[in-house]
Protein backbone atom coordinates (compact mmCIF):
# COMPACT_ATOMS: atom_id res chain seq x y z
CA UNK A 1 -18.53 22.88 -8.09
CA UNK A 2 -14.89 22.72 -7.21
CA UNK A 3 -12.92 19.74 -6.48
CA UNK A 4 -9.28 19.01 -6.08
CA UNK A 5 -7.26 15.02 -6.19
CA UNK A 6 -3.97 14.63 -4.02
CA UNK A 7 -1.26 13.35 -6.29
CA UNK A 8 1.21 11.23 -4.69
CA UNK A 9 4.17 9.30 -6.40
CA UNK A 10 3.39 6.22 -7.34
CA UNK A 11 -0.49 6.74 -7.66
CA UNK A 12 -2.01 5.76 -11.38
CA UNK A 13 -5.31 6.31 -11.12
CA UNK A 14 -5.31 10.41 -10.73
CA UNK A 15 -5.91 10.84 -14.25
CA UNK A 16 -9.09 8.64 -14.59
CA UNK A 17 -9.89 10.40 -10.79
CA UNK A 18 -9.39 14.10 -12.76
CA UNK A 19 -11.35 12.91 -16.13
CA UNK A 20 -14.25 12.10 -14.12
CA UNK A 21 -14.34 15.26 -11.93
CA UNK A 22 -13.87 17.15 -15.07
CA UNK A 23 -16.80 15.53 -16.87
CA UNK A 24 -19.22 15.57 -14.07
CA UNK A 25 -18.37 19.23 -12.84
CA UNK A 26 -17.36 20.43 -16.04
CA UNK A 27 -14.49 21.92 -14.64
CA UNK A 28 -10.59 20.49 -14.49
CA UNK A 29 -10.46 19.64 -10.49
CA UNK A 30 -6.71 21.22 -8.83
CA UNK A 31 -4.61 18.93 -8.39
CA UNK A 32 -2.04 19.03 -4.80
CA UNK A 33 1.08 17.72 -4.50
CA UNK A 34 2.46 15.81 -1.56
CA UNK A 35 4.62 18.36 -0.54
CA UNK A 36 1.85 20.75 0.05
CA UNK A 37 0.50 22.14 3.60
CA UNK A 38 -2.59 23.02 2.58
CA UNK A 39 -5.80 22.36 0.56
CA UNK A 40 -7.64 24.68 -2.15
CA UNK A 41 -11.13 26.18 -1.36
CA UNK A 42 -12.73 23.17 -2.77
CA UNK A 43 -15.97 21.17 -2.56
CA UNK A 44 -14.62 18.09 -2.36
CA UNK A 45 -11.47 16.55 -2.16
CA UNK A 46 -9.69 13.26 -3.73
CA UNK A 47 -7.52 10.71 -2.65
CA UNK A 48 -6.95 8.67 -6.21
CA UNK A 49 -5.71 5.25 -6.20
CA UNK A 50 -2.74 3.37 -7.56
CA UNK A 51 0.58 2.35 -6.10
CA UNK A 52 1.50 5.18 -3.29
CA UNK A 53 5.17 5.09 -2.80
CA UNK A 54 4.69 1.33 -4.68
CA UNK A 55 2.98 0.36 -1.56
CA UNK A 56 6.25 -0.20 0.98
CA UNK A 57 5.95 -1.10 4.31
CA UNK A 58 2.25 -1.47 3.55
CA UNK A 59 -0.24 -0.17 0.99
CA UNK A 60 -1.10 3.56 1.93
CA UNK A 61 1.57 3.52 4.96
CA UNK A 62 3.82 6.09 3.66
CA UNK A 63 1.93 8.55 2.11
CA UNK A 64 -0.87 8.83 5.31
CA UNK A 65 2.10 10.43 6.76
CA UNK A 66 3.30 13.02 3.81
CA UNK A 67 2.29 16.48 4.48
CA UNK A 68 -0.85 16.94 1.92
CA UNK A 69 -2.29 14.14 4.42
CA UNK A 70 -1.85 16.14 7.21
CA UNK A 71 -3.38 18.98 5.53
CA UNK A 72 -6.52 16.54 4.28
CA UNK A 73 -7.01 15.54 7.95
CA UNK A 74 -7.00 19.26 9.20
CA UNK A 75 -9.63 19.95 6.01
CA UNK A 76 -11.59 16.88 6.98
CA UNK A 77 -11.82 17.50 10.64
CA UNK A 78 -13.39 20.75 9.58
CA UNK A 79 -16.05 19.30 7.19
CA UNK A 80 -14.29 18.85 4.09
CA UNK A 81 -16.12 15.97 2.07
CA UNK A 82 -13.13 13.83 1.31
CA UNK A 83 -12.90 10.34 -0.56
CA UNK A 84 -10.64 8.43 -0.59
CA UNK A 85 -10.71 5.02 -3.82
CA UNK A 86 -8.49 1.88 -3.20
CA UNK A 87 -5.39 3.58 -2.41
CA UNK A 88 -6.74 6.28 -1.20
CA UNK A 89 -8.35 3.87 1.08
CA UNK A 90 -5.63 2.33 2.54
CA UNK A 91 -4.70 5.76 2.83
CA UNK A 92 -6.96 6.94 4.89
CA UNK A 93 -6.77 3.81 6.89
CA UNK A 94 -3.27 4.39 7.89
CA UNK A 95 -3.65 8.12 8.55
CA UNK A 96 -6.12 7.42 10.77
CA UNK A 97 -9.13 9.16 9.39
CA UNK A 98 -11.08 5.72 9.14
CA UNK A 99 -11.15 2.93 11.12
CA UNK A 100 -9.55 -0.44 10.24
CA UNK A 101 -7.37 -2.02 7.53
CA UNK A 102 -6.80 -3.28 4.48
CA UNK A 103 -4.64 -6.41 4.06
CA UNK A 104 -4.01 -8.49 1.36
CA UNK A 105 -6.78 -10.18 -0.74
CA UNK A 106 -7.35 -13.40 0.63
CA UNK A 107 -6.52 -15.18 -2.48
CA UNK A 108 -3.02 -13.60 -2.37
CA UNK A 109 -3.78 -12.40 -6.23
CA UNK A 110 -4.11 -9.04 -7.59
CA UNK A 111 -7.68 -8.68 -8.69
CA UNK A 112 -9.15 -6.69 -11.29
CA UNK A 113 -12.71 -7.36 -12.47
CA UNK A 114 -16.40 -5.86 -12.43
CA UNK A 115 -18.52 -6.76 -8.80
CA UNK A 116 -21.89 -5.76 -7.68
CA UNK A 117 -21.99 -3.66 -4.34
CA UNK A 118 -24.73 -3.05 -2.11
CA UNK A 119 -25.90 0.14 -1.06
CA UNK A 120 -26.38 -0.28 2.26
CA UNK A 121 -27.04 3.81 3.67
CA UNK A 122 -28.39 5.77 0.86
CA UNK A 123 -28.83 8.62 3.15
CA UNK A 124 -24.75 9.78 3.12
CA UNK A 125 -23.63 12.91 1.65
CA UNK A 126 -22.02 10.40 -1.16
CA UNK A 127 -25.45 7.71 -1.91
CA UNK A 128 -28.25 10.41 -1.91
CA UNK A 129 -28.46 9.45 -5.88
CA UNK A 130 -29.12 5.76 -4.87
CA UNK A 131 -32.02 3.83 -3.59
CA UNK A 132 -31.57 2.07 0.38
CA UNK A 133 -30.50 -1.53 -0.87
CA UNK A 134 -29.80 -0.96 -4.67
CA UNK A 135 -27.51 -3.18 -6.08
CA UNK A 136 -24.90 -1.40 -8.79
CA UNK A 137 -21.68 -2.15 -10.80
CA UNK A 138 -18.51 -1.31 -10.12
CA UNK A 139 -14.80 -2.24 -11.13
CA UNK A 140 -12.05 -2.89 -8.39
CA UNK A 141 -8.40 -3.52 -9.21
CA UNK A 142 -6.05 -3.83 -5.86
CA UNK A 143 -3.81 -6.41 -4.16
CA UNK A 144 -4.92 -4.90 -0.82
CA UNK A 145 -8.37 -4.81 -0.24
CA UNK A 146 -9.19 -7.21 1.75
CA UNK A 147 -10.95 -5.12 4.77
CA UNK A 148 -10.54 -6.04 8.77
CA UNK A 149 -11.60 -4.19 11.66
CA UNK A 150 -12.30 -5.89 15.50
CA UNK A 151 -15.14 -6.81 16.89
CA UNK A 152 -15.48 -3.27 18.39
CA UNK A 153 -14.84 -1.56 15.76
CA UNK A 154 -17.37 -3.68 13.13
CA UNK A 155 -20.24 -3.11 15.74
CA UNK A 156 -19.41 1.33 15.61
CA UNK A 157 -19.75 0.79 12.18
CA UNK A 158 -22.83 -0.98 12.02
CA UNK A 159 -24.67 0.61 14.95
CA UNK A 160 -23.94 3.80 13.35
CA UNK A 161 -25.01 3.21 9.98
CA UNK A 162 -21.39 3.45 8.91
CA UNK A 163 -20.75 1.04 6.42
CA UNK A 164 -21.76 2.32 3.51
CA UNK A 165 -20.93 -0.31 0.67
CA UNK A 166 -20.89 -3.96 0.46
CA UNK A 167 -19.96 -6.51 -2.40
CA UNK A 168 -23.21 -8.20 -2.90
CA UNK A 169 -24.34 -11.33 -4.38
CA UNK A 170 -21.49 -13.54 -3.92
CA UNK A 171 -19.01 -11.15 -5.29
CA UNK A 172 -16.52 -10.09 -2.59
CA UNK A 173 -13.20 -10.32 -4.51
CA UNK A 174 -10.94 -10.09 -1.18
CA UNK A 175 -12.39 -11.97 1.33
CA UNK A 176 -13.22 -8.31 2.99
CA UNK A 177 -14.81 -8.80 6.17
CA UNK A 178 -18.49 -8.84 6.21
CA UNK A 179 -18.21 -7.90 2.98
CA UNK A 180 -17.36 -4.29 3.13
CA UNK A 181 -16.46 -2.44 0.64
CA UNK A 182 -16.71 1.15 2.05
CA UNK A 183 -16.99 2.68 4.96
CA UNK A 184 -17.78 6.53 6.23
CA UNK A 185 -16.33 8.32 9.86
CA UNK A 186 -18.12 9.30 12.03
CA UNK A 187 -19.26 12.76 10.82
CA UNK A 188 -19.88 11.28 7.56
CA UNK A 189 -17.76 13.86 5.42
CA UNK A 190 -15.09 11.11 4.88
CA UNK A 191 -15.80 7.69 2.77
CA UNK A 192 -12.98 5.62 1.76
CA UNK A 193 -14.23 2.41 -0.98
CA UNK A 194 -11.59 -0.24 -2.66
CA UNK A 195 -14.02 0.14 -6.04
CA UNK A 196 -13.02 2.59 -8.37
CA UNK A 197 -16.91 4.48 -9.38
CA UNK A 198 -14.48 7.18 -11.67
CA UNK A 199 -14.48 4.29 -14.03
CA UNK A 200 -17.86 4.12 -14.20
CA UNK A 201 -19.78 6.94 -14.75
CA UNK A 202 -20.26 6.94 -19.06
CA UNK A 203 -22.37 5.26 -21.42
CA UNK A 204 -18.55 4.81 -22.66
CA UNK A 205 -17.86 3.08 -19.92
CA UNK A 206 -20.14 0.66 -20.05
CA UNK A 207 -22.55 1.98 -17.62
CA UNK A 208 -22.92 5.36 -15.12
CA UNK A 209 -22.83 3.27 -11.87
CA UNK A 210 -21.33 4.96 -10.35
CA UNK A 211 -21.66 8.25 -11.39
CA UNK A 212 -24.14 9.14 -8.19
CA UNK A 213 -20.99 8.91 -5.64
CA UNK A 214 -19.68 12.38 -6.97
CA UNK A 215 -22.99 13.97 -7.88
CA UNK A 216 -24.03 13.19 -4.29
CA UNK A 217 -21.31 14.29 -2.94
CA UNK A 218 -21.13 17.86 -4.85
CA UNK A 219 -24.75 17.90 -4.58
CA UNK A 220 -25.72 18.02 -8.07
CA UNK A 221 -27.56 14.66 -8.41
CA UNK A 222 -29.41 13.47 -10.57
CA UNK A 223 -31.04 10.54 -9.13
CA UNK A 224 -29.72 6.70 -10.56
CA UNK A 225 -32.24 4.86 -7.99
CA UNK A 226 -33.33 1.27 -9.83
């Protein structure tokens, strides 16, 4: 399978995003730089996390509006799977291919520690290797996560079976509304999550937690249901 990860000044989390595509696919994912108009015949596409343009005006703010974003909307409006961890995000938040933001952690402290999240849709093109309601691990490190969307906008997403992840048992580490942690469109090709699963997905690691994002997502699973 064929993948590719946007790389964006300031991001430093595209290495850990290409050693994980590269272990699970067994092939070095392209990589595309900002300036680019265009996307690779890929599988799946990347947004890494990290700093993007060190997070001025607001996290994710400039870069939704460099030209690889443009070309990852274009891609995405097409079908592309694209996802989109912690920056990436915010990212996608600001370029407008999910709803919502994501403001400042509600303790006004950069967090970096292990939560639990809740699968709440197992049946996305990313949680088809997890079980409706399993709980997994999962690392988050980000300033920005804490997630808001209006009234309207939080009843979409739950009508529609469109929140995807929450932080579970008392482990929200942003004061994220309703807990959410990720969150698909509306077609379902495009998930954005503050957690990073690329640094989970090894006995190395500590655990393969989240390993079953990108196998569901490039449809090679192999199923990590408790």
């Amino acid at each position: 399978m064929k993948t590719a990860v946007v790389l964006l000044p300031g991001l430093n989390r595209d290495r850990d995003m290409i050693a994980a595509l590269r272990t699970i696919t067994g092939k070095a994912p392209q990589t595309v730089w900002q300036t680019e108009t265009s996307l690779p015949d890929v599988d799946l596409v990347v947004v890494p996390g990290g700093f993007s343009f060190g997070d001025y005006l607001r996290a994710g703010a400039i870069a939704a509006r460099s030209p690889v974003m443009r070309a990852v909307a274009e891609a995405a409006a097409k079908g592309m799977p694209v996802l989109g961890v912690c920056n990436g995000f915010q990212i996608l938040c600001e370029a407008g291919l999910l709803p919502g933001a994501l403001m400042r952690n509600a303790a006004l402290r950069f967090v970096c520690r292990e939560v639990k999240l809740e699968v709440v849709n197992a049946r996305t093109r990313f949680t088809s290797a997890y079980g409706q309601g399993q709980i997994i691990r999962c690392p988050v490190a980000h300033h920005d996560g804490n997630y808001f969307a209006d009234e309207a906008t939080l009843k979409d997403l739950r009508d529609n079976d469109r929140i995807v992840f929450r932080y579970a048992e008392g482990t929200n580490p942003n004061g994220a509304i309703n807990d959410i942690a990720g969150i698909v469109n509306a077609a379902g090709n495009v998930l954005g999550m503050m957690p990073h699963p690329e640094n989970l997905i090894e006995p190395e690691h500590g655990g393969t937690d989240g390993r079953g994002i990108f196998e569901s997502a490039l449809g090679v699973s192999q199923s990590v249901a408790a």
